[in-house]
C-alpha atoms as a PDB file:
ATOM      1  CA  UNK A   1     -52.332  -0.794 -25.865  1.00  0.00           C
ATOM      2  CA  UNK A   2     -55.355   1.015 -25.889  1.00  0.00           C
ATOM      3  CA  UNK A   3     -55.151   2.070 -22.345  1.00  0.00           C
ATOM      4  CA  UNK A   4     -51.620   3.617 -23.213  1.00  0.00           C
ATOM      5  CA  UNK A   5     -53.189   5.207 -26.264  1.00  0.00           C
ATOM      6  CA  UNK A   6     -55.983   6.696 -24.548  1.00  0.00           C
ATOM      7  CA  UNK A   7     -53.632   8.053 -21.822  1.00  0.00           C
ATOM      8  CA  UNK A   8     -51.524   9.624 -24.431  1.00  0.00           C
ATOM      9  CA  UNK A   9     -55.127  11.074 -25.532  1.00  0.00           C
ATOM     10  CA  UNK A  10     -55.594  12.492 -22.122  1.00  0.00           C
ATOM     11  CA  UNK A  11     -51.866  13.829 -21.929  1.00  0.00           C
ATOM     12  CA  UNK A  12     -52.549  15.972 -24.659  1.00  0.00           C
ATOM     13  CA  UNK A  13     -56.050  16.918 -24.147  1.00  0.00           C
ATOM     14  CA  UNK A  14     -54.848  18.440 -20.704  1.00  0.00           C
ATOM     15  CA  UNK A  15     -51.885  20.188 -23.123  1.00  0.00           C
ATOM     16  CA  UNK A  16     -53.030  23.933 -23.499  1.00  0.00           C
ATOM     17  CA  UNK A  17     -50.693  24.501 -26.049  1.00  0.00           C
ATOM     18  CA  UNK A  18     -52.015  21.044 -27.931  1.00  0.00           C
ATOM     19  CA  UNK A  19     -53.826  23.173 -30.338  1.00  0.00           C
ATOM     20  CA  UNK A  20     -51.084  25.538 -31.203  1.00  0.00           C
ATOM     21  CA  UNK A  21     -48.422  23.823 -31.238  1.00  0.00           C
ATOM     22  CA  UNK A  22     -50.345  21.532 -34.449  1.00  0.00           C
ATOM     23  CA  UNK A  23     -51.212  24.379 -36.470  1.00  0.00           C
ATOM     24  CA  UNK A  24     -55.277  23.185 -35.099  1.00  0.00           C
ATOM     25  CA  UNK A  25     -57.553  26.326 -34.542  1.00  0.00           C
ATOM     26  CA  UNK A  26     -61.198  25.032 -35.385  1.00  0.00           C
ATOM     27  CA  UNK A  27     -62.797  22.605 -33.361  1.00  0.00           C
ATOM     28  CA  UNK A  28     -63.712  20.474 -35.834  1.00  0.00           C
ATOM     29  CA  UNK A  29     -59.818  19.898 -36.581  1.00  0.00           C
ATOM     30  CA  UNK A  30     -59.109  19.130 -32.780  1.00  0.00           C
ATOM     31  CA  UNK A  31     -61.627  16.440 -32.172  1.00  0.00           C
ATOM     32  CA  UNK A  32     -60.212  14.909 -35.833  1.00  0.00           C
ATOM     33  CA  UNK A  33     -56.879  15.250 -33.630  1.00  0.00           C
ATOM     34  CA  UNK A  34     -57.589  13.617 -30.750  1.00  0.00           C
ATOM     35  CA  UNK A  35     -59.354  10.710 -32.426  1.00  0.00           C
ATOM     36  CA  UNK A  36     -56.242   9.906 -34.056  1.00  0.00           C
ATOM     37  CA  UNK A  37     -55.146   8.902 -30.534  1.00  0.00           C
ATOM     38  CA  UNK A  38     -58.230   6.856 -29.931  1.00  0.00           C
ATOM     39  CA  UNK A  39     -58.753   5.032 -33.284  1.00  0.00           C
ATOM     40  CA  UNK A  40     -56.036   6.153 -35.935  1.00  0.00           C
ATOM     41  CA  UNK A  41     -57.526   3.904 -38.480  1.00  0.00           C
ATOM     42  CA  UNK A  42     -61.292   5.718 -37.954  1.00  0.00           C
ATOM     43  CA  UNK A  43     -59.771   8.951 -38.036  1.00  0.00           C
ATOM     44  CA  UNK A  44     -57.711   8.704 -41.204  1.00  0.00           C
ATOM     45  CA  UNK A  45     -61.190   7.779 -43.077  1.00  0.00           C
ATOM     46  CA  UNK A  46     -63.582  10.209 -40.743  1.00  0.00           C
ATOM     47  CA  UNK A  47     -65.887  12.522 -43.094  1.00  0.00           C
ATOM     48  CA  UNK A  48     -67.591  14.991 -41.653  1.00  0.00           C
ATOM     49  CA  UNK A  49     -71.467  14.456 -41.723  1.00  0.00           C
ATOM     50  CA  UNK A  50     -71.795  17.990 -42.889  1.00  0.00           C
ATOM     51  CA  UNK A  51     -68.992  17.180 -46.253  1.00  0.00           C
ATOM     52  CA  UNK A  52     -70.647  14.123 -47.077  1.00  0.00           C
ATOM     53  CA  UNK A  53     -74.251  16.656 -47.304  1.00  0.00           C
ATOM     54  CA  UNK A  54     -72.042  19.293 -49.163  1.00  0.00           C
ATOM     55  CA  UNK A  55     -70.537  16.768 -51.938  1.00  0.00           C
ATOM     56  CA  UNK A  56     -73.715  15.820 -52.315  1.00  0.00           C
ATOM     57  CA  UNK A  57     -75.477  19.306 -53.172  1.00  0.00           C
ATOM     58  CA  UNK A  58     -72.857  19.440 -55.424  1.00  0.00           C
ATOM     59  CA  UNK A  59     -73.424  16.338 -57.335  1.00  0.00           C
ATOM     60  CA  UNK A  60     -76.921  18.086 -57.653  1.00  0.00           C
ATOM     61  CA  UNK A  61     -75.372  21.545 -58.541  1.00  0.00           C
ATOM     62  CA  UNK A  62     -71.957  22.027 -58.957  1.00  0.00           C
ATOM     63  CA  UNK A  63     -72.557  25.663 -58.599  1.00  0.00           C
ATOM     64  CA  UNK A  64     -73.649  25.965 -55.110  1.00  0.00           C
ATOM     65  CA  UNK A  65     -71.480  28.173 -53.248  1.00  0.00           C
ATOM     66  CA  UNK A  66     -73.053  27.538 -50.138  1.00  0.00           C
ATOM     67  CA  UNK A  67     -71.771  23.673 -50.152  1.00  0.00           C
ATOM     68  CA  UNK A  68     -68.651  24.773 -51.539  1.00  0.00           C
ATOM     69  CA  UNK A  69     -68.017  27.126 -48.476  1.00  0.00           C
ATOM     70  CA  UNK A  70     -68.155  24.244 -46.300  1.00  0.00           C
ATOM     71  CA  UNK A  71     -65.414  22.026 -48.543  1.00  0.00           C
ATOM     72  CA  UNK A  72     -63.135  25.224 -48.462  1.00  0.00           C
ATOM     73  CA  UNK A  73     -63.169  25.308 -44.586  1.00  0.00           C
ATOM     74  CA  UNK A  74     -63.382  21.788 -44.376  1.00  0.00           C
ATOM     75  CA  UNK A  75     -59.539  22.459 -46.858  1.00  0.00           C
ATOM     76  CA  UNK A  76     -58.340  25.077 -44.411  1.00  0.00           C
ATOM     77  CA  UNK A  77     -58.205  22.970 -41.463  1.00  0.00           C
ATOM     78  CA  UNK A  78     -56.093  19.945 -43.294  1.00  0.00           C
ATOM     79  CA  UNK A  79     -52.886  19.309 -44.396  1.00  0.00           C
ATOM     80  CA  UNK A  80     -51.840  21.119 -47.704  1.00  0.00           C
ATOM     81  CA  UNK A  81     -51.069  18.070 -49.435  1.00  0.00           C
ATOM     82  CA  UNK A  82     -54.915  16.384 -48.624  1.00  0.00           C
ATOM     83  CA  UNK A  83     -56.674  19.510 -49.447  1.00  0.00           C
ATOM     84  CA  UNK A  84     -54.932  20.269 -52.972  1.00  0.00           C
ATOM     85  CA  UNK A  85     -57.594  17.866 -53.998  1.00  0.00           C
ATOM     86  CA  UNK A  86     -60.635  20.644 -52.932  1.00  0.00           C
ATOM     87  CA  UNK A  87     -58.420  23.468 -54.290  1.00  0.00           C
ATOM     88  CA  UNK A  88     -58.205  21.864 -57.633  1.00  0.00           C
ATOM     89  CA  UNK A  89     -61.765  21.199 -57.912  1.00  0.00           C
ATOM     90  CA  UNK A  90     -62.656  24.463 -56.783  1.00  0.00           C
ATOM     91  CA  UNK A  91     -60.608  26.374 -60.001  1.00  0.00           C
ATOM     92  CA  UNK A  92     -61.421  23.562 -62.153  1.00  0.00           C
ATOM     93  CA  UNK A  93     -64.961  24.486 -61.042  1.00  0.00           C
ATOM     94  CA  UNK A  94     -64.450  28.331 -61.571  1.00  0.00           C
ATOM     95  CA  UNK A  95     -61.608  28.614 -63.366  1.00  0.00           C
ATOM     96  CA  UNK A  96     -61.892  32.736 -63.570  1.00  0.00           C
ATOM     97  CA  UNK A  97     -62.814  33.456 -59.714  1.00  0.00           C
ATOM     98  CA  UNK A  98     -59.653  34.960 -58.432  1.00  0.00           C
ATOM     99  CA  UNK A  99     -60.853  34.662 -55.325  1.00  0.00           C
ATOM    100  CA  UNK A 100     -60.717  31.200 -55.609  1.00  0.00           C
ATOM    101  CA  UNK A 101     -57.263  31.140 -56.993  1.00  0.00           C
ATOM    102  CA  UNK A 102     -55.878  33.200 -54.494  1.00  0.00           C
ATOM    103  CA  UNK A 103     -57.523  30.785 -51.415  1.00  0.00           C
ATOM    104  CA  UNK A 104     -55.588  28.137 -52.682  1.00  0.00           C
ATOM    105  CA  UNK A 105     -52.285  29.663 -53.578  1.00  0.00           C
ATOM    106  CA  UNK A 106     -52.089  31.051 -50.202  1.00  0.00           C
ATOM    107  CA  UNK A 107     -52.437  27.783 -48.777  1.00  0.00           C
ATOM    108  CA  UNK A 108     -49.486  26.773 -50.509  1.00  0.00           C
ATOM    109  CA  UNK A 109     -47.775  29.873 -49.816  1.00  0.00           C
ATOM    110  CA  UNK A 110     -48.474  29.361 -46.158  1.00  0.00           C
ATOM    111  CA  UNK A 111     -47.063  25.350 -46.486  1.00  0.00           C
ATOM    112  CA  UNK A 112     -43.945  27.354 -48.087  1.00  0.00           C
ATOM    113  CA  UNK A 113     -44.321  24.876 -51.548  1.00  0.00           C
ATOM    114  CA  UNK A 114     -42.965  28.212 -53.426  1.00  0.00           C
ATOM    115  CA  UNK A 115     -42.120  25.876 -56.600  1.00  0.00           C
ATOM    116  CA  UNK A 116     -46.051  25.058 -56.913  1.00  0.00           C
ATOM    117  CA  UNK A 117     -47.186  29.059 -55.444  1.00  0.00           C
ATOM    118  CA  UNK A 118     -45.201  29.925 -58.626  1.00  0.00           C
ATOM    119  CA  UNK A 119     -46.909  27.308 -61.256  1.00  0.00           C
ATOM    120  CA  UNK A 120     -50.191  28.296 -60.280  1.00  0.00           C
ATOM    121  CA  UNK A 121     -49.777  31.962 -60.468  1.00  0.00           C
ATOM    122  CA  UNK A 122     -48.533  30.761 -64.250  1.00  0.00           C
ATOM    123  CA  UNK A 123     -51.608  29.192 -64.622  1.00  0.00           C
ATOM    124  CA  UNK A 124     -54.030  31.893 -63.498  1.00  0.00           C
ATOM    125  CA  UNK A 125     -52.493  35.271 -63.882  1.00  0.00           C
ATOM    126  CA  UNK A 126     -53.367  36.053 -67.572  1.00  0.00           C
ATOM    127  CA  UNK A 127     -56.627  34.579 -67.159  1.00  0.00           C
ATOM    128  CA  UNK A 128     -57.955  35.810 -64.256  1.00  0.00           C
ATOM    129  CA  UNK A 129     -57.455  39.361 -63.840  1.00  0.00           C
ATOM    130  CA  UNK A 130     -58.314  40.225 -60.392  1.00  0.00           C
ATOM    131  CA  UNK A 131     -56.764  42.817 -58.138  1.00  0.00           C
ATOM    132  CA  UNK A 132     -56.687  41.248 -55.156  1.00  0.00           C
ATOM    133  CA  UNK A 133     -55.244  38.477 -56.646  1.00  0.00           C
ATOM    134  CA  UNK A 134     -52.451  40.348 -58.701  1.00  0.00           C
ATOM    135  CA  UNK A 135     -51.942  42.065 -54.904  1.00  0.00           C
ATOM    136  CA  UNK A 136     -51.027  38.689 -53.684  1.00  0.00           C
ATOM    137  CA  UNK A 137     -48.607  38.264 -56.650  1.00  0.00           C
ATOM    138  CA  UNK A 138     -46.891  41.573 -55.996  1.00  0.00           C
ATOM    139  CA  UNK A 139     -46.897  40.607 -52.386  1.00  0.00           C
ATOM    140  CA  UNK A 140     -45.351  37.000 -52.731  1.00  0.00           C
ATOM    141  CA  UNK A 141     -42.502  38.090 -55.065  1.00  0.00           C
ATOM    142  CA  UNK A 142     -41.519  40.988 -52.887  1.00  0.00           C
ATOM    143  CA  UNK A 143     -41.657  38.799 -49.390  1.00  0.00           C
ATOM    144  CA  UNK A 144     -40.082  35.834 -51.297  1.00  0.00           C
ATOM    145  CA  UNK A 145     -37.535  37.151 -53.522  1.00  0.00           C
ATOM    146  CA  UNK A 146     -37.030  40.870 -52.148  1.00  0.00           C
ATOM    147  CA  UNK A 147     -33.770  39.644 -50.371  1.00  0.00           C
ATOM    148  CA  UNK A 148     -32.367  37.871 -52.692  1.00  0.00           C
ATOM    149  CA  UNK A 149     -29.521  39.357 -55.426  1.00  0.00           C
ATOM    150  CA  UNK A 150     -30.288  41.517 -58.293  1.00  0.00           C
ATOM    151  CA  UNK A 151     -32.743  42.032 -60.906  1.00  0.00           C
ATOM    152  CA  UNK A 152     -34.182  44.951 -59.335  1.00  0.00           C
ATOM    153  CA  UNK A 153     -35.352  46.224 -62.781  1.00  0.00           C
ATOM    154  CA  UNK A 154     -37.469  42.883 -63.521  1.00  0.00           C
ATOM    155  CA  UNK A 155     -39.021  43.837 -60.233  1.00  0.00           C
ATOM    156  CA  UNK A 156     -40.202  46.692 -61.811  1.00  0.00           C
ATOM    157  CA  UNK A 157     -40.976  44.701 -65.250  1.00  0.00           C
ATOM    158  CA  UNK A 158     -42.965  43.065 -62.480  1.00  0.00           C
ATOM    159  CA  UNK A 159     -45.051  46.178 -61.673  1.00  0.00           C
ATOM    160  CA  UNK A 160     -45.411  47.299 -65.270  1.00  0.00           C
ATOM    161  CA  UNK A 161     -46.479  43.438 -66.304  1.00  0.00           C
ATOM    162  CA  UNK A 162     -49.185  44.733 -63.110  1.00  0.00           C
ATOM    163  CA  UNK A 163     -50.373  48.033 -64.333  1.00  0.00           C
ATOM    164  CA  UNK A 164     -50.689  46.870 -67.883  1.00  0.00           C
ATOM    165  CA  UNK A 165     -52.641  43.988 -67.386  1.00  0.00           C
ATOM    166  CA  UNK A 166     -54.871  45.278 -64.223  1.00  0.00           C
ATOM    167  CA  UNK A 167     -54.752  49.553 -65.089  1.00  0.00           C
ATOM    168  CA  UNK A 168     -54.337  51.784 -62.733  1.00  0.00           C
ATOM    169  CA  UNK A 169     -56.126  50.182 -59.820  1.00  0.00           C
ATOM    170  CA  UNK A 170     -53.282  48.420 -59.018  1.00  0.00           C
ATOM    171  CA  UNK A 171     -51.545  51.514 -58.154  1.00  0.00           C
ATOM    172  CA  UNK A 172     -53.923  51.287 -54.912  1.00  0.00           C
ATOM    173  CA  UNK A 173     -51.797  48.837 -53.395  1.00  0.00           C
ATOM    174  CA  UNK A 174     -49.420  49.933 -50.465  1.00  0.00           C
ATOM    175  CA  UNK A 175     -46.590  49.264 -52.134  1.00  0.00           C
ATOM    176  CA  UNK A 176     -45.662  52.185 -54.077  1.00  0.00           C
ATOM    177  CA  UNK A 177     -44.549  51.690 -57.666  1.00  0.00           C
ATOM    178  CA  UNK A 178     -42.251  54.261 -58.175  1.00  0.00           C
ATOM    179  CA  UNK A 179     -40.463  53.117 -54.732  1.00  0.00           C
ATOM    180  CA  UNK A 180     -40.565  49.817 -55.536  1.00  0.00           C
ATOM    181  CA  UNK A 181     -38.848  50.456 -58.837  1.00  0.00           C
ATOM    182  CA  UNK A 182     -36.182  51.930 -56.908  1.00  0.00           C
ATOM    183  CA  UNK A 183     -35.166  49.475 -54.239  1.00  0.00           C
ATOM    184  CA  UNK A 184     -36.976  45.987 -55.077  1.00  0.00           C
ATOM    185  CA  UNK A 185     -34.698  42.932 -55.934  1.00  0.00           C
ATOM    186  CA  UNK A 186     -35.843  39.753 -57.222  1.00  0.00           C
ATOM    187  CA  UNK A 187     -33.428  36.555 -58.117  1.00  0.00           C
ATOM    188  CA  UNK A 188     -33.394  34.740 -60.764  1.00  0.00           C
ATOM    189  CA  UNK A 189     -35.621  32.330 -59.961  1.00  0.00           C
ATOM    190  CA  UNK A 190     -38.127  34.994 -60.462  1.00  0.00           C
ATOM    191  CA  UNK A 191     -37.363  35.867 -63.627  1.00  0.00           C
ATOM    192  CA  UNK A 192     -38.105  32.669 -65.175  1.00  0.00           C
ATOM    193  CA  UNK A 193     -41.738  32.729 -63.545  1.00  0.00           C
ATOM    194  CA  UNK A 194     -42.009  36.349 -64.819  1.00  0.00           C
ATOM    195  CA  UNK A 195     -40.975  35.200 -68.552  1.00  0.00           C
ATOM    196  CA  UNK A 196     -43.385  32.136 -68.183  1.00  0.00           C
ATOM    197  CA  UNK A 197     -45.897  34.144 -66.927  1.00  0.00           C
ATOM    198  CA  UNK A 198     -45.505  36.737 -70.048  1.00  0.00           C
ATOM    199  CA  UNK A 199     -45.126  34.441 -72.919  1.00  0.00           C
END
């Protein structure tokens, strides 16, 4: 068994495309990848020496960003679902970075969980007013909902909800307003994050 297993290893070492075609760009996330070959069980419960010294700066300052930079790319390289954990610490941690916010709704973005990109932009939007981060909300309901029927004038509601809660720096963005009040079209799904997000 373990001669077939580390075979299989070998197979896909010798892959070029190994990385690729699992989503694994870092290094660190390709050795965790071909351990799982080698010892599954190891690999499942493998901590990087360098997140085991980061959690425990923090349990001496929860603060330090330098510790936290290494849990965030530690998150980047895993599975959505095992790294919501870090995301959720991080806002809990700084609830008013939007920086932070928008890190970890773009990694659900990217696993396409739009019911969960939607409940945390409910939970951060009137909070944390950010521009980059109210970018990424103009941008998600125009790439997500754009195509879908109707509504185009709660696309604009969308846009005013923007400048009125951000100013005029919004208006920066490369999506023009007054265009985008024209031709955008959101369904209805939208609207009901747009009413929850305005109540």
């Amino acid at each position: 068994m373990r001669g077939e297993r580390r075979a299989a290893a070998q197979r896909v070492c010798t892959n070029k495309q190994c990385c690729n075609n699992h989503g694994l760009l870092s290094p660190v996330a390709h050795v965790i990848h071909i351990a799982r070959f080698y010892f599954p069980q190891q690999a499942a419960e493998y901590i990087p020496e360098k997140v085991k010294k980061a959690e425990k700066k923090l349990e001496e300052n929860p603060y330090d960003l330098d510790a936290w930079s290494i849990l965030i790319r530690e998150a980047q390289n895993q599975p959505i679902d095992k790294a919501r954990k870090t995301y959720e610490r991080l806002v809990a941690q700084f609830p008013s970075s939007g920086r932070f916010w928008k890190l970890y709704i773009e990694a659900e973005i990217k696993a396409k969980n739009y019911d969960k990109v939607e409940k945390l932009f409910q939970r951060c939007l009137m909070k944390v007013l950010h521009i980059d981060l109210w970018k990424c909300y103009l941008s998600y309901v125009r790439e997500t909902k754009g195509k879908l029927p109707s509504y185009k004038e709660k696309m604009a509601q969308a846009y005013d909800f923007a400048l009125d809660k951000i100013g005029m720096e919004i208006m920066s963005y490369q999506v023009n307003y007054m265009n985008a009040r024209r031709v955008a079209k959101v369904s209805s799904a939208w609207v009901k994050v747009y009413d929850g997000i305005k109540q």
